[in-house]
Protein backbone atom coordinates (compact mmCIF):
# COMPACT_ATOMS: atom_id res chain seq x y z
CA UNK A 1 -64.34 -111.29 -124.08
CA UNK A 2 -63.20 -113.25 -127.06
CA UNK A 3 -60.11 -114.50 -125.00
CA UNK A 4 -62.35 -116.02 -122.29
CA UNK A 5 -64.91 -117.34 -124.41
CA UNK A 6 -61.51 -119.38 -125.99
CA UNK A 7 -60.21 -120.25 -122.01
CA UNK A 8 -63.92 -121.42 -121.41
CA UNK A 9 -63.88 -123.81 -124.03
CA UNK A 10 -60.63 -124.91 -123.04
CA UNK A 11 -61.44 -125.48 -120.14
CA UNK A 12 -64.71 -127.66 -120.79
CA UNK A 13 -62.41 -129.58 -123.83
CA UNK A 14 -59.81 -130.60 -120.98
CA UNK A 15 -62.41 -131.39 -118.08
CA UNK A 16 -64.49 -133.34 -120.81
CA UNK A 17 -61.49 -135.89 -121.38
CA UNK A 18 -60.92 -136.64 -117.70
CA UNK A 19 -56.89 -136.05 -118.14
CA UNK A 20 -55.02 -134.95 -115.08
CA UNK A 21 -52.06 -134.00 -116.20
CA UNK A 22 -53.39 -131.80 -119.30
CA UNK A 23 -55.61 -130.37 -116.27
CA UNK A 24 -52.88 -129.56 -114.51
CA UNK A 25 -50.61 -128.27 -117.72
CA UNK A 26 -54.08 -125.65 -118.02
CA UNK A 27 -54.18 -124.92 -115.04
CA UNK A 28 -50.34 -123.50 -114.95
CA UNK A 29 -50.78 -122.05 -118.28
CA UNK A 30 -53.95 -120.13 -116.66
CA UNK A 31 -51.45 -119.00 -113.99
CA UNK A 32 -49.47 -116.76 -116.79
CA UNK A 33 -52.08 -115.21 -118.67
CA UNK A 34 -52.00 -111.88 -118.17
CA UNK A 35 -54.87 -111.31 -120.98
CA UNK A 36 -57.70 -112.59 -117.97
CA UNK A 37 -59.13 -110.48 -115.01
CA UNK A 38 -57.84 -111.86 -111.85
CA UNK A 39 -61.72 -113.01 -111.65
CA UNK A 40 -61.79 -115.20 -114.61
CA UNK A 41 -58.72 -116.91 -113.77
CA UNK A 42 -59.95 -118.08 -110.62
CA UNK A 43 -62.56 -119.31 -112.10
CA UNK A 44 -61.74 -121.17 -114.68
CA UNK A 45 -58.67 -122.28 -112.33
CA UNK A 46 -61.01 -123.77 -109.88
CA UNK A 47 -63.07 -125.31 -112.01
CA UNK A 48 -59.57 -127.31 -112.85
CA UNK A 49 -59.03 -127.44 -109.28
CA UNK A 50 -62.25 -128.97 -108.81
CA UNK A 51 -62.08 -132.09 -111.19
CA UNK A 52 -58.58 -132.62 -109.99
CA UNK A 53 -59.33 -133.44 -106.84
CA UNK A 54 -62.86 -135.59 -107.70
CA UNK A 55 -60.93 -137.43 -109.87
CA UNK A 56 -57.77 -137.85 -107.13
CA UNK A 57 -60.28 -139.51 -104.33
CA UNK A 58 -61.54 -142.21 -106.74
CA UNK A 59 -64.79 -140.96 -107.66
CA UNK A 60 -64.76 -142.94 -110.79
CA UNK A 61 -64.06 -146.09 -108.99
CA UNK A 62 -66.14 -149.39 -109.55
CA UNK A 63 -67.00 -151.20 -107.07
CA UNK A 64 -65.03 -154.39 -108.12
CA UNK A 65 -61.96 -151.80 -108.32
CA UNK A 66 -62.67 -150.57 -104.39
CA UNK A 67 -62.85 -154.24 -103.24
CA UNK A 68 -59.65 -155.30 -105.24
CA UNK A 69 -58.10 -152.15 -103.66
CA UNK A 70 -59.15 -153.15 -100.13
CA UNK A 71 -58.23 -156.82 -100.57
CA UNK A 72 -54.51 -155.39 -101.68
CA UNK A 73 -54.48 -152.90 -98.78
CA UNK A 74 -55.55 -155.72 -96.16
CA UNK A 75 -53.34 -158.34 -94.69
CA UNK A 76 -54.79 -160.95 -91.99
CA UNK A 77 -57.78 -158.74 -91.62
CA UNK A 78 -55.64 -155.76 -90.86
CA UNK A 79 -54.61 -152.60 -93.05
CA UNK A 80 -51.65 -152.75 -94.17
């Protein structure tokens, strides 16, 4: 259990700094570890998964950043 434990707090480290691509270099690493149950892999996996995607569709957008965006997106009131 050690080993998870270790994955589990590598895990939380890498969601807590909001970094996609050292998400994503976890998340391939988790692929290849042959030391976790199919089970715990997943797990930890889509917990990666998870904050990818959040973090992909803007969640952390203000609102001033969404009204830029649609004012750069929009042309003569039409999307561009």
């Amino acid at each position: 259990m050690a080993h998870l434990d270790d994955i589990i707090q590598q895990v939380d480290e890498t969601l807590a700094r909001h970094i996609i691509f050292e998400m994503n270099t976890l998340l391939i690493a988790l692929s290849n570890d042959g030391e976790l149950t199919r089970e715990d892999r997943y797990t930890q996996q889509q917990r990666l998964r998870f904050a990818i995607a959040q973090k992909g569709h803007g969640h952390h957008r203000s609102q001033e950043d969404e009204d830029a965006r649609r004012e750069r997106l929009t042309k003569d009131g039409e999307i561009i």
